[in-house]
C-alpha atoms as a PDB file:
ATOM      1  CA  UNK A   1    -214.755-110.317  74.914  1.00  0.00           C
ATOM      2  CA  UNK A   2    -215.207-113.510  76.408  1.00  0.00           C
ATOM      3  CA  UNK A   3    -213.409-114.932  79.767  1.00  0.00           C
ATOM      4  CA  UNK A   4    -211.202-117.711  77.276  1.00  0.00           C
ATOM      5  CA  UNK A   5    -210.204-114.624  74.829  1.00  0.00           C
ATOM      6  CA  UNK A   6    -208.861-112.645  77.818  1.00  0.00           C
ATOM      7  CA  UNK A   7    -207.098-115.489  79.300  1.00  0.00           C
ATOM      8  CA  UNK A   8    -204.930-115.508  75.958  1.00  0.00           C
ATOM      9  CA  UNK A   9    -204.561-111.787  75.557  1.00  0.00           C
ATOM     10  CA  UNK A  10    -200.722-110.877  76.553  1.00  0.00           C
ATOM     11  CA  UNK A  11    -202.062-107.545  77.044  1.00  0.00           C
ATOM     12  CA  UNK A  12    -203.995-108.366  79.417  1.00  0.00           C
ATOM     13  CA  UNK A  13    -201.384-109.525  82.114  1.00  0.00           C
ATOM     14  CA  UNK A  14    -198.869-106.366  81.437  1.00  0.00           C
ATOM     15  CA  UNK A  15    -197.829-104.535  83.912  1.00  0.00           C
ATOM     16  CA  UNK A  16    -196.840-100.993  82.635  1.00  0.00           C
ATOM     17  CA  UNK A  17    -194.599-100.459  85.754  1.00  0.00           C
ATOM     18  CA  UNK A  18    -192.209-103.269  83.980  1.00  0.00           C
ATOM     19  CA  UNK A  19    -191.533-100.963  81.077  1.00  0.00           C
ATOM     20  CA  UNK A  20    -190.685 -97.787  82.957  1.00  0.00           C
ATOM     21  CA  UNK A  21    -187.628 -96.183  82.945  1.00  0.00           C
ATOM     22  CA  UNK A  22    -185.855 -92.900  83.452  1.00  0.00           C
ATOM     23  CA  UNK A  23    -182.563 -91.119  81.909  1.00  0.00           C
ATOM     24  CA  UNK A  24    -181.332 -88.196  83.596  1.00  0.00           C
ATOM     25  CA  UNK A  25    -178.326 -86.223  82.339  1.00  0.00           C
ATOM     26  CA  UNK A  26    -176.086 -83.528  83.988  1.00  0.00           C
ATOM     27  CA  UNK A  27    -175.834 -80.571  82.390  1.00  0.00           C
ATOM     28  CA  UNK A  28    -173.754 -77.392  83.293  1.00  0.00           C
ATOM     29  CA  UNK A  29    -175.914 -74.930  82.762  1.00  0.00           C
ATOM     30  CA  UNK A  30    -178.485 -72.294  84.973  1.00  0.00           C
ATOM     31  CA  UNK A  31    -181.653 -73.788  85.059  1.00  0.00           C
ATOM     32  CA  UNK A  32    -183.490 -70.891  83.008  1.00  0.00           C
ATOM     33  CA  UNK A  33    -180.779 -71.786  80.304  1.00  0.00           C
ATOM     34  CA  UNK A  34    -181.843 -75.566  79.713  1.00  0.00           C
ATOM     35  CA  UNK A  35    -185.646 -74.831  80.147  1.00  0.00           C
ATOM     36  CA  UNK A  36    -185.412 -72.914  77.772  1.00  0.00           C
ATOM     37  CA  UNK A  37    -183.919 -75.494  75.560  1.00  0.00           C
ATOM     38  CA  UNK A  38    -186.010 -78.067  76.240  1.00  0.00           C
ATOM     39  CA  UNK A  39    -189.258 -76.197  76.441  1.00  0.00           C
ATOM     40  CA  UNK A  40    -188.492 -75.396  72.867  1.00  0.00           C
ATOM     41  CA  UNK A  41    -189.891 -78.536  71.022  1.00  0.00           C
ATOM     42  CA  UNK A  42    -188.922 -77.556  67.485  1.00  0.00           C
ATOM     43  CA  UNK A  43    -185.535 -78.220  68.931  1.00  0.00           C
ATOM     44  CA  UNK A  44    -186.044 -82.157  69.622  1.00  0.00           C
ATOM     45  CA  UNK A  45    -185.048 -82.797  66.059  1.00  0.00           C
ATOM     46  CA  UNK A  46    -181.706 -81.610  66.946  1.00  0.00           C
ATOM     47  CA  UNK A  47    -181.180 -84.775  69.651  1.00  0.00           C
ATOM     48  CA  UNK A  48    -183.581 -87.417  68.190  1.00  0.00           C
ATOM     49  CA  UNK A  49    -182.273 -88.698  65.402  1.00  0.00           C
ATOM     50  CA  UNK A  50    -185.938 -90.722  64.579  1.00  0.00           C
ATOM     51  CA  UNK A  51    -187.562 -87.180  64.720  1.00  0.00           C
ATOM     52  CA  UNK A  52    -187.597 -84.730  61.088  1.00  0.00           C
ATOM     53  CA  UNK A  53    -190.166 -81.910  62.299  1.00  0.00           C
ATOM     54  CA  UNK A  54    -191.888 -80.712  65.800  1.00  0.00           C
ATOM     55  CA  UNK A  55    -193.842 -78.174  66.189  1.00  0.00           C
ATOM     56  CA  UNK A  56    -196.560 -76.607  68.559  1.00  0.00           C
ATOM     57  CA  UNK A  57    -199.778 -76.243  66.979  1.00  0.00           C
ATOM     58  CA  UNK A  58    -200.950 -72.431  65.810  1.00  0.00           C
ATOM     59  CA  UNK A  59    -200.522 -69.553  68.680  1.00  0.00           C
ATOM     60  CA  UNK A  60    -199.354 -72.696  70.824  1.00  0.00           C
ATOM     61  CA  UNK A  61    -196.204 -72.494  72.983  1.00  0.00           C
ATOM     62  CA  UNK A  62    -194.567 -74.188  75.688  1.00  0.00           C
ATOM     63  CA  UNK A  63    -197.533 -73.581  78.617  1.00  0.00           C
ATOM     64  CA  UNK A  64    -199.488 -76.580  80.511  1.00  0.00           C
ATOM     65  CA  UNK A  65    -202.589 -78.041  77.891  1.00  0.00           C
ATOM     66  CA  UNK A  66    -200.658 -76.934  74.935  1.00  0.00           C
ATOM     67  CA  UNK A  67    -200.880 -79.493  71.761  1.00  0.00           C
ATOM     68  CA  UNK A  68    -197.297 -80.050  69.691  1.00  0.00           C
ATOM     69  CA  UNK A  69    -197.050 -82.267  66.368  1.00  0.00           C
ATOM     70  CA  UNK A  70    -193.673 -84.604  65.878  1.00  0.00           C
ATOM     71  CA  UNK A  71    -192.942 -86.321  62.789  1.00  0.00           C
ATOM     72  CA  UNK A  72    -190.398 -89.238  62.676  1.00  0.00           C
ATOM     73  CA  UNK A  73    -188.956 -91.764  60.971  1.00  0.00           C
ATOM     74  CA  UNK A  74    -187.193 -95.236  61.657  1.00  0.00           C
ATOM     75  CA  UNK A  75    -186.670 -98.056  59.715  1.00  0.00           C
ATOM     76  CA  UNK A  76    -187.670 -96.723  56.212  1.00  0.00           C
ATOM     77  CA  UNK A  77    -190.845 -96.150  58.091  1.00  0.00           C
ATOM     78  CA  UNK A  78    -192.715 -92.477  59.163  1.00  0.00           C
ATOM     79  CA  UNK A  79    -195.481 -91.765  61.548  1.00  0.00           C
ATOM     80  CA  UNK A  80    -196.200 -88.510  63.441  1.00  0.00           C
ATOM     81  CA  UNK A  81    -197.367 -88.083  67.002  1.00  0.00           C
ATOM     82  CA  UNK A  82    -199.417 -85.573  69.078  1.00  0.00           C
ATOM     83  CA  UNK A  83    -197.783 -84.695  72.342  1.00  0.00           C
ATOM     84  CA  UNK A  84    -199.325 -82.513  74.978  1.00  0.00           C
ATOM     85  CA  UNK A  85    -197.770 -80.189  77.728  1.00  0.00           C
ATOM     86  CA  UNK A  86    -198.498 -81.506  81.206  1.00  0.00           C
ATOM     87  CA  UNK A  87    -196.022 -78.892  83.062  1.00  0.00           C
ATOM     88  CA  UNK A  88    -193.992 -75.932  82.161  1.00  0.00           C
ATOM     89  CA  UNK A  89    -192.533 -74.151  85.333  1.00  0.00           C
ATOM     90  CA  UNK A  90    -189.966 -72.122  84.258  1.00  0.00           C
ATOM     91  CA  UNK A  91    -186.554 -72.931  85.276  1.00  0.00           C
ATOM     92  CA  UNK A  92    -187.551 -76.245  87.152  1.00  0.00           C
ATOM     93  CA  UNK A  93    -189.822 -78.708  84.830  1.00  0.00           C
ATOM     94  CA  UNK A  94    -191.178 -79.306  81.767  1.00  0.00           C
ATOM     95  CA  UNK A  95    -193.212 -82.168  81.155  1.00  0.00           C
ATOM     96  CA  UNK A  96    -195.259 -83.354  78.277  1.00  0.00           C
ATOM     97  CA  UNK A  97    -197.211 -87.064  77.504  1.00  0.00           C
ATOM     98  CA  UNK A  98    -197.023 -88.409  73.832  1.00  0.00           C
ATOM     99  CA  UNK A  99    -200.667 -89.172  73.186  1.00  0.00           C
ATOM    100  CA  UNK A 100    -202.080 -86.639  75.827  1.00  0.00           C
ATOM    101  CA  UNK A 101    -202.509 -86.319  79.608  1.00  0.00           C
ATOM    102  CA  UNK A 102    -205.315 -88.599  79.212  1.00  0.00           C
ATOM    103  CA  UNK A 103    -204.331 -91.706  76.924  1.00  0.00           C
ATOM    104  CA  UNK A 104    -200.803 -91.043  76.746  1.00  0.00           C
ATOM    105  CA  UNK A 105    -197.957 -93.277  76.301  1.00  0.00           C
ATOM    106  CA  UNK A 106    -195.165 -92.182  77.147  1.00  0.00           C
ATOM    107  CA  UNK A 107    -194.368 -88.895  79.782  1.00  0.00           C
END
């Protein structure tokens, strides 16, 4: 790529720390109770309404390095996404990265 091309190219000059955000909700429940809710990803179809199907890949499951297929749809539009686990401590965190620990986009 040349020096002029890369002057022009917006994504050049992003910062990803401009785009970041973070929702956090209360919930009254024991810990154990909502990890285990949210460790189940077959259940994010139930509060996303862009996502139709989620689902670890065979003899998967909810432990760090694990692989999980979403499909979705928005806008008369449909695309799927590979997610992958990045923590799972029972009754504290569970973490994964759309895209992968590697080149993902979004934690």
């Amino acid at each position: 790529m040349s020096t002029a091309t890369r002057e022009h190219d917006p994504f050049e000059t992003l910062d990803a720390a401009d785009f970041a955000f973070t929702r956090r909700a209360w919930v009254d429940a024991a810990p154990t109770r909502v990890y285990d809710l949210v460790s189940d990803v077959s259940a994010i179809r139930r509060w996303s309404p862009n996502a139709t199907a989620v689902a670890f890949d065979q003899g998967d499951g909810p432990r760090v390095g694990a692989w999980f297929s979403g499909r979705n749809h928005r806008d008369g539009k449909q695309w799927t996404t590979r997610s992958q686990i990045t923590q799972a401590d029972p009754g504290t965190a569970f973490t994964f990265v759309v895209g992968g620990a590697e080149d993902g986009i979004v934690r």
